[in-house]
Each structure stands twice: as structure tokens, then as C-alpha cells.
N, C-alpha and C. Protein backbone atom coordinates (compact mmCIF):
# COMPACT_ATOMS: atom_id res chain seq x y z
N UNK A 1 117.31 131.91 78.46
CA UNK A 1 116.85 131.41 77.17
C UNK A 1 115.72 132.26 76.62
N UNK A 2 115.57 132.16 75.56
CA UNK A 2 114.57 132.89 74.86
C UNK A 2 112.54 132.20 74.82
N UNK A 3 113.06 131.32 75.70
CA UNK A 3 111.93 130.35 75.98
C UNK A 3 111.48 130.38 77.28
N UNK A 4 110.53 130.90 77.66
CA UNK A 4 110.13 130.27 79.13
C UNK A 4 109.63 128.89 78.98
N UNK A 5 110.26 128.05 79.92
CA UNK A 5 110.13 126.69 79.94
C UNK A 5 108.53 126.29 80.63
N UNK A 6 108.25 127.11 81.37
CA UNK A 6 107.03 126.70 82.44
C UNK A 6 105.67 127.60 81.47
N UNK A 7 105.74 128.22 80.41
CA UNK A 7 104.54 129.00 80.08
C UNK A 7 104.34 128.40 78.36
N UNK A 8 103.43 127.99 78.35
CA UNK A 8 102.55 127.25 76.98
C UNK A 8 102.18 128.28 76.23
N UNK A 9 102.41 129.00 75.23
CA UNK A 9 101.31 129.70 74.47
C UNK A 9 100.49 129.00 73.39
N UNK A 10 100.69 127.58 73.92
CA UNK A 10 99.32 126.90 72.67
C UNK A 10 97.66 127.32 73.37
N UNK A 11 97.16 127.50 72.36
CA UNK A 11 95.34 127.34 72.83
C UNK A 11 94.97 126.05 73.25
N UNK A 12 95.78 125.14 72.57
CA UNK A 12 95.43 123.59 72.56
C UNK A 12 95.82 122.82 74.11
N UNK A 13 96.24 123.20 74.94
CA UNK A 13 96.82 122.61 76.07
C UNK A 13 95.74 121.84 76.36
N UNK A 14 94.85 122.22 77.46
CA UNK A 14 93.46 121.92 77.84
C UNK A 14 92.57 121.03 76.62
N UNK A 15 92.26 121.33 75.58
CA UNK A 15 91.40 121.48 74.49
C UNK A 15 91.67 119.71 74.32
N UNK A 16 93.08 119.76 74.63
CA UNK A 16 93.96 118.27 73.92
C UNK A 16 93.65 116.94 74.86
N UNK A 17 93.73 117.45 76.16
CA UNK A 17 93.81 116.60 77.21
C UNK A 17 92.51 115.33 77.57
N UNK A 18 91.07 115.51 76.78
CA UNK A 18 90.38 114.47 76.43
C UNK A 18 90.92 113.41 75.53
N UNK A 19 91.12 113.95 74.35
CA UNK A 19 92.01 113.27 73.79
C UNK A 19 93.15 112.03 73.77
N UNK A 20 93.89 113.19 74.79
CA UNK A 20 95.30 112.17 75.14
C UNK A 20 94.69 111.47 75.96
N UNK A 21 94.08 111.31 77.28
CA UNK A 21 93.39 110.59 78.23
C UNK A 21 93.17 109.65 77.70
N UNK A 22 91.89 109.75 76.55
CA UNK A 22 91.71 108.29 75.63
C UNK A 22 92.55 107.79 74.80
N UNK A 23 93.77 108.11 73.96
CA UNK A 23 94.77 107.54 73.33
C UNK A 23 95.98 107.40 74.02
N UNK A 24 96.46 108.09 75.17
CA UNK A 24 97.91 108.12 75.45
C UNK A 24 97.38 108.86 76.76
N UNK A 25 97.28 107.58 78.02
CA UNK A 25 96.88 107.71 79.26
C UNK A 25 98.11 108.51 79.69
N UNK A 26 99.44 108.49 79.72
CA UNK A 26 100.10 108.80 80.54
C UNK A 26 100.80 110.12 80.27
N UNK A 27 100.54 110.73 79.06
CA UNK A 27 100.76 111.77 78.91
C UNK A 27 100.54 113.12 79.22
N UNK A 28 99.20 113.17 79.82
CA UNK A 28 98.75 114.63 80.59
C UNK A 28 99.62 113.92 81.85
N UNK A 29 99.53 113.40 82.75
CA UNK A 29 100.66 113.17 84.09
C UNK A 29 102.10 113.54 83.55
N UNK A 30 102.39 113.48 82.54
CA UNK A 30 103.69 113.09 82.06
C UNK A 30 104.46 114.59 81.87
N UNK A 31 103.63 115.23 81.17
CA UNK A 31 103.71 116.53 80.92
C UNK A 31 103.39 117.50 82.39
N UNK A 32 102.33 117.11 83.24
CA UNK A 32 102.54 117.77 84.34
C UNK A 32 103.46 117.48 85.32
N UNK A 33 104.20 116.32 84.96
CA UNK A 33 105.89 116.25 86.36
C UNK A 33 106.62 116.64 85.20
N UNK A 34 106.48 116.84 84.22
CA UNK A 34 107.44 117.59 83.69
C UNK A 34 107.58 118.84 83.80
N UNK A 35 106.51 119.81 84.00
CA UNK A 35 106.35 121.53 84.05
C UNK A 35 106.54 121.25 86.22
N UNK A 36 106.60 120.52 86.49
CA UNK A 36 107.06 120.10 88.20
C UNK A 36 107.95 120.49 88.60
N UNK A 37 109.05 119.51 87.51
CA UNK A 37 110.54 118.99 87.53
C UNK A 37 111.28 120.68 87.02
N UNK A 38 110.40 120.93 86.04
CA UNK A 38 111.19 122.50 86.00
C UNK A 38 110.87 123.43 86.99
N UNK A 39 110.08 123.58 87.53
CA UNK A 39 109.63 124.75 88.12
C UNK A 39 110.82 124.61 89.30
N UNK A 40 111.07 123.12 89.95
CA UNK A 40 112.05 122.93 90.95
C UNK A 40 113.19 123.25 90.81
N UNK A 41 113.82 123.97 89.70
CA UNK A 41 115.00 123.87 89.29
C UNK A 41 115.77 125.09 90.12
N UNK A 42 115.35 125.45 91.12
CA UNK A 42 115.58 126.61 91.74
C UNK A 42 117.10 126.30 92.56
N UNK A 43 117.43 125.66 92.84
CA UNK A 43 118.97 125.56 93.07
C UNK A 43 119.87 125.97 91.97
N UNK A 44 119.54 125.86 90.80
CA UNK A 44 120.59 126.39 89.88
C UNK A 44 121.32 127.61 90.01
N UNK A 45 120.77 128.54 90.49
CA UNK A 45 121.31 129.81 91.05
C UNK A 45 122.43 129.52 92.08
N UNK A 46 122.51 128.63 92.92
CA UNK A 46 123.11 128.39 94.43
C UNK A 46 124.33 127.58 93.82
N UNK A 47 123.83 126.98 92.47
CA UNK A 47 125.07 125.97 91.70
C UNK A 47 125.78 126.86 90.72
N UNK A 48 125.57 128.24 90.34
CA UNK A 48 126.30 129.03 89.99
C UNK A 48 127.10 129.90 90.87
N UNK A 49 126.71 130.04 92.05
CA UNK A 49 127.61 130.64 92.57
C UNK A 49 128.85 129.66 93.92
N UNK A 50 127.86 128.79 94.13
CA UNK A 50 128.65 127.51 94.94
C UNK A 50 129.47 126.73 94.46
N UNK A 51 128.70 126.10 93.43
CA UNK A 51 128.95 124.64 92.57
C UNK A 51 128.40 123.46 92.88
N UNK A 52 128.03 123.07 91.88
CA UNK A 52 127.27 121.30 91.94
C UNK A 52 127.86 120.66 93.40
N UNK A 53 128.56 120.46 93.99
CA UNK A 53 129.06 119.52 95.06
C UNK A 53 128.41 120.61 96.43
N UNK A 54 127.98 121.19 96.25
CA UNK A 54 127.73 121.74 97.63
C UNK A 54 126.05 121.47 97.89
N UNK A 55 125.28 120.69 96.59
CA UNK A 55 123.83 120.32 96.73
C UNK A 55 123.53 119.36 97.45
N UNK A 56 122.44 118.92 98.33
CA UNK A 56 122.27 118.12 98.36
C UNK A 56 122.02 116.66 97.21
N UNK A 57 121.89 115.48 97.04
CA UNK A 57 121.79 114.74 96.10
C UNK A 57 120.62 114.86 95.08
N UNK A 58 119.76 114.81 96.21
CA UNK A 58 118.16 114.96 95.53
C UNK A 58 117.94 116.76 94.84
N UNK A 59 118.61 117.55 95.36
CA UNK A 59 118.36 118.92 94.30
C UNK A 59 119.40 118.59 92.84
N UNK A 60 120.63 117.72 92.98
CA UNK A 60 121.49 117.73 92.03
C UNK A 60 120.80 116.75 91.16
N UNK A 61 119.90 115.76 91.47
CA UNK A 61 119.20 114.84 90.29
C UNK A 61 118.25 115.84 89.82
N UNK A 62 117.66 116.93 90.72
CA UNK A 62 116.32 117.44 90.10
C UNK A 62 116.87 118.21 89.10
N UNK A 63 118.39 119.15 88.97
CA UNK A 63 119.12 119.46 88.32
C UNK A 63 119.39 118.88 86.68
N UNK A 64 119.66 117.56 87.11
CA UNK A 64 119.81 116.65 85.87
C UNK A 64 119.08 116.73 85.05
N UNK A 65 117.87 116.22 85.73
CA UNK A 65 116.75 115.64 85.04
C UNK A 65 115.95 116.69 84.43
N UNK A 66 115.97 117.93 84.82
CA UNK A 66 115.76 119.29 84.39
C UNK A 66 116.46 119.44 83.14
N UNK A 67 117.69 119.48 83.19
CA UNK A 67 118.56 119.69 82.08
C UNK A 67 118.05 118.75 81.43
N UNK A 68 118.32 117.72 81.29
CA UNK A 68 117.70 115.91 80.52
C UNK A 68 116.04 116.68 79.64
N UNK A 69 115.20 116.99 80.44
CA UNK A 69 113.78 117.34 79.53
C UNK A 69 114.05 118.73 78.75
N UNK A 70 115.15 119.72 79.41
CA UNK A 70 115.30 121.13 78.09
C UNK A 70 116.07 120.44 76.59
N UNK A 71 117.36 119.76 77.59
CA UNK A 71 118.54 119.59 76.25
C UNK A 71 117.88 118.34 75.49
N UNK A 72 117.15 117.54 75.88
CA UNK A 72 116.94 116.30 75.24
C UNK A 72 115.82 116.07 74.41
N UNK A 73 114.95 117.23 75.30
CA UNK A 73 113.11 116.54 75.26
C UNK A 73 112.67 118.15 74.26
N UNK A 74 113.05 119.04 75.03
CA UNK A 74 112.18 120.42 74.66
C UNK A 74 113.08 121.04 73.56
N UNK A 75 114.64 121.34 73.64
CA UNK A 75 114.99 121.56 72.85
C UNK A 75 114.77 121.57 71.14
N UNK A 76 114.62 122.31 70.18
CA UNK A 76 114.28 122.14 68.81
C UNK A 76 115.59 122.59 68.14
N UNK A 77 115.58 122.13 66.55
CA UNK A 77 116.66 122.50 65.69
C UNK A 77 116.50 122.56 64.82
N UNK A 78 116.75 124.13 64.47
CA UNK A 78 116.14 124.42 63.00
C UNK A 78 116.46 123.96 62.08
N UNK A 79 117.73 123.17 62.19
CA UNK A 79 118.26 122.53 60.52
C UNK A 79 117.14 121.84 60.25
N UNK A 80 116.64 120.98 61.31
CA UNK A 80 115.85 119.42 61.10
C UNK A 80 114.94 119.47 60.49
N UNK A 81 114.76 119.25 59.13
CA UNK A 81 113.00 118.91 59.02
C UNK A 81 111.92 119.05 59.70
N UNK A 82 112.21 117.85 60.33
CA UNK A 82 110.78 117.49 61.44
C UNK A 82 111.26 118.45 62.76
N UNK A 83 111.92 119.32 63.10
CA UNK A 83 111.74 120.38 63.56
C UNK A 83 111.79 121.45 63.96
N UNK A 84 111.68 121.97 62.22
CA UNK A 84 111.59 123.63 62.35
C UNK A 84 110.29 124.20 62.40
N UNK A 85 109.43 123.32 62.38
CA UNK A 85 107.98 124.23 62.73
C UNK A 85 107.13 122.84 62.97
N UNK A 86 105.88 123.24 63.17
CA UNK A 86 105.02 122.43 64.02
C UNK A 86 103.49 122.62 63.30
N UNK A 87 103.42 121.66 62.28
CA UNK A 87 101.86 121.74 61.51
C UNK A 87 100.48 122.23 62.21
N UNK A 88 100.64 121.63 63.42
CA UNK A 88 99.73 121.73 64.27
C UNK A 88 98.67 123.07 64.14
């Protein structure tokens, strides 16, 4: 992808995290098992050349749920309004 999933180039990462603490407790945790859950994704290689059934269970959910936060959560679309760019 044209995205590294695990590297932020906002300034704001850190800067934000007082913030969220006091409005939205669960979100710095939330965001760090999320940059977790990707970094684990290291079987995907072994599922391209093996295939999904040769994982154990627990690498094939970390699999999922990996896919689940790119395709669901991180993913953007330029048609959309609300997100082709980011005011911020």
C-alpha cells in the first residue's frame, strides 16, 4: 500500500493525547492496540504462500482484525466529502 500503517506523520500525535485523556479516556489505549494489532500482522506472508488454514487460530483472528481496522477503520475515499481531506 501506499500507506505505512504503523508510521503517523501528524505533529499532533503526542500534542493530542492530554486532551483525549480528558474527553475520550479510551482512545489513546485504543489507538495504541491498534498500531499492536498491526504491527502483529506478520503471518500474512506465511498466508500467502501456505494459506489461511495452515495458521494457528489466534494468528488468523489477529489477521482479521488487522484487515477489520485497514478496510473498515483506516481506509479513506476520495469520492466522500467527509473524506477527502482532513481540516485538522
Amino acid at each position: 500500500p501506499s500507506v505505512n500503517w504503523l508510521i503517523s506523520y501528524s505533529k499532533y500525535t503526542r500534542v493530542l493525547d492530554d486532551y483525549y485523556d480528558k474527553n475520550f479516556l479510551e482512545f489513546v489505549p485504543l489507538r495504541a492496540k491498534c498500531k499492536e494489532i498491526l504491527q502483529k500482522e506478520d503471518p500474512s506472508d506465511i498466508v500467502q504462500l501456505v494459506g489461511k488454514a495452515s495458521l494457528v487460530e489466534t494468528d488468523k483472528i489477529t489477521l482479521e482484525v488487522s484487515r477489520m481496522i485497514k478496510d473498515d477503520f483506516l481506509q479513506q475515499n476520495g469520492y466522500s466529502s467527509y473524506d477527502k481531506y482532513c481540516p485538522f
